[in-house]
Protein backbone atom coordinates (compact mmCIF):
# COMPACT_ATOMS: atom_id res chain seq x y z
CA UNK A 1 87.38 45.82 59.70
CA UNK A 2 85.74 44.08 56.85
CA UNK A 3 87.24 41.00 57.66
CA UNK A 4 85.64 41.27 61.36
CA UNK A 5 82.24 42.29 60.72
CA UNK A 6 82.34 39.34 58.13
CA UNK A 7 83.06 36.90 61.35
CA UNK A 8 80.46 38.89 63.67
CA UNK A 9 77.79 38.12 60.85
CA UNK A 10 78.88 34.59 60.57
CA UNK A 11 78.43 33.94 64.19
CA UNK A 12 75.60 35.75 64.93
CA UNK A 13 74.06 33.58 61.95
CA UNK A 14 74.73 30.39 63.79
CA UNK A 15 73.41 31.79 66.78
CA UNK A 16 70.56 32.39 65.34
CA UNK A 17 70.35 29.05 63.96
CA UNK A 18 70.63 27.52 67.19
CA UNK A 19 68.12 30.01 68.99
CA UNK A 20 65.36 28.81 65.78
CA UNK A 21 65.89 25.24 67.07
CA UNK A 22 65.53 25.65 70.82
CA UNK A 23 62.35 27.41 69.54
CA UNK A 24 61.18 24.97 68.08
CA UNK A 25 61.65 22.14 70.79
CA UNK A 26 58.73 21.56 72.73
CA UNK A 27 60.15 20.73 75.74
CA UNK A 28 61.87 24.20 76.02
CA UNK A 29 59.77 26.78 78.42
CA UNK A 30 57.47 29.27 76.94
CA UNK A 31 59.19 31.93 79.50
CA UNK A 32 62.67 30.48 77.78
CA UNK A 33 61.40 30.76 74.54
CA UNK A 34 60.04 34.50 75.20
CA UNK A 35 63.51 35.50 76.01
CA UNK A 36 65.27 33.70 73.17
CA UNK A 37 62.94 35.41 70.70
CA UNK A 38 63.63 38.60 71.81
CA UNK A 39 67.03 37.89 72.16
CA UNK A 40 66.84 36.97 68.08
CA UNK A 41 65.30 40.56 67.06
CA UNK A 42 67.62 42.47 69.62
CA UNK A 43 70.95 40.46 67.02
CA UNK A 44 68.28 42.02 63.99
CA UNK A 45 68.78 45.51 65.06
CA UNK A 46 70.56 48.12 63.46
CA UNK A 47 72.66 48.94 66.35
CA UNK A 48 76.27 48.13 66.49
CA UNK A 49 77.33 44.44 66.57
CA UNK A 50 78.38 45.38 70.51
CA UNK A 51 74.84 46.42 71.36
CA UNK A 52 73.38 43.43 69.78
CA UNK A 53 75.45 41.20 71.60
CA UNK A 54 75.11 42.75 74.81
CA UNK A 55 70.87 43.03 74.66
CA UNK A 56 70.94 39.72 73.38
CA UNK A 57 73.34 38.28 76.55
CA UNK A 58 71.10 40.20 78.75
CA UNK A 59 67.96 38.63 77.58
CA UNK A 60 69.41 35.08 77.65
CA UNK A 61 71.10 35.15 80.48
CA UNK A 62 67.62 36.09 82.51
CA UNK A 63 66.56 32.68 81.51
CA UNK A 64 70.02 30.74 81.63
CA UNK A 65 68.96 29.01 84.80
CA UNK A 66 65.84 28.68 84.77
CA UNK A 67 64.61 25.36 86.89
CA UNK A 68 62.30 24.16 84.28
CA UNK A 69 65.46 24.40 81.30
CA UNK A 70 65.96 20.49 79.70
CA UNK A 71 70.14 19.91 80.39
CA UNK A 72 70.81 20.22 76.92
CA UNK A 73 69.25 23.13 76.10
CA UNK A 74 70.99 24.65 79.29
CA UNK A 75 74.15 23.77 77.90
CA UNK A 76 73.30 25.30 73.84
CA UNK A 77 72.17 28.32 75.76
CA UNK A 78 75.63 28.32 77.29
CA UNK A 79 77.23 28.13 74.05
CA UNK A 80 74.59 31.09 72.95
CA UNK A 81 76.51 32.97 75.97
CA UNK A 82 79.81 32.36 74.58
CA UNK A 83 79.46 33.19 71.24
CA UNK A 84 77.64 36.42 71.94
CA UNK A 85 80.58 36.83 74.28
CA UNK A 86 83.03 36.60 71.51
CA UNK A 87 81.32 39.99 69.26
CA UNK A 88 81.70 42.14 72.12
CA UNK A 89 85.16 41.97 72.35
């Protein structure tokens, strides 16, 4: 279990990385950026790495199409999805 939780904190540490630097791209929404932030502190809990995951999915994906997203920050938020995908299995 070790081993796993170990991986979990790896990736939710690059997902946080790449949440910091959509936050920090102008071009990138203030509505987008509302949701990523929260979506940062919901991986910051103390909950379970599944409950983490799954608030943080739920706040990104709100904002995963929004009209107004630049292409490739559509496409890290994507990757964002996926990742997060791969802790709650």
């Amino acid at each position: 279990m070790a081993k796993e939780e170990k991986q979990f904190d790896e990736t939710i540490s690059q997902i946080k990385q790449q949440i910091d630097m959509l936050l920090n791209d102008n071009s990138v929404p203030r509505n987008v950026k509302s949701a990523l932030d929260e979506a940062k502190k919901s991986l910051d809990s103390k909950e379970s790495y599944a409950v983490r995951a799954s608030s943080a999915t739920y706040k990104i994906d709100e904002v995963s199409n929004d009209i107004n997203l630049p292409p490739y920050a559509r496409t890290v938020i994507w990757n964002l999805l996926s990742l997060l995908e791969s802790i709650k299995e």
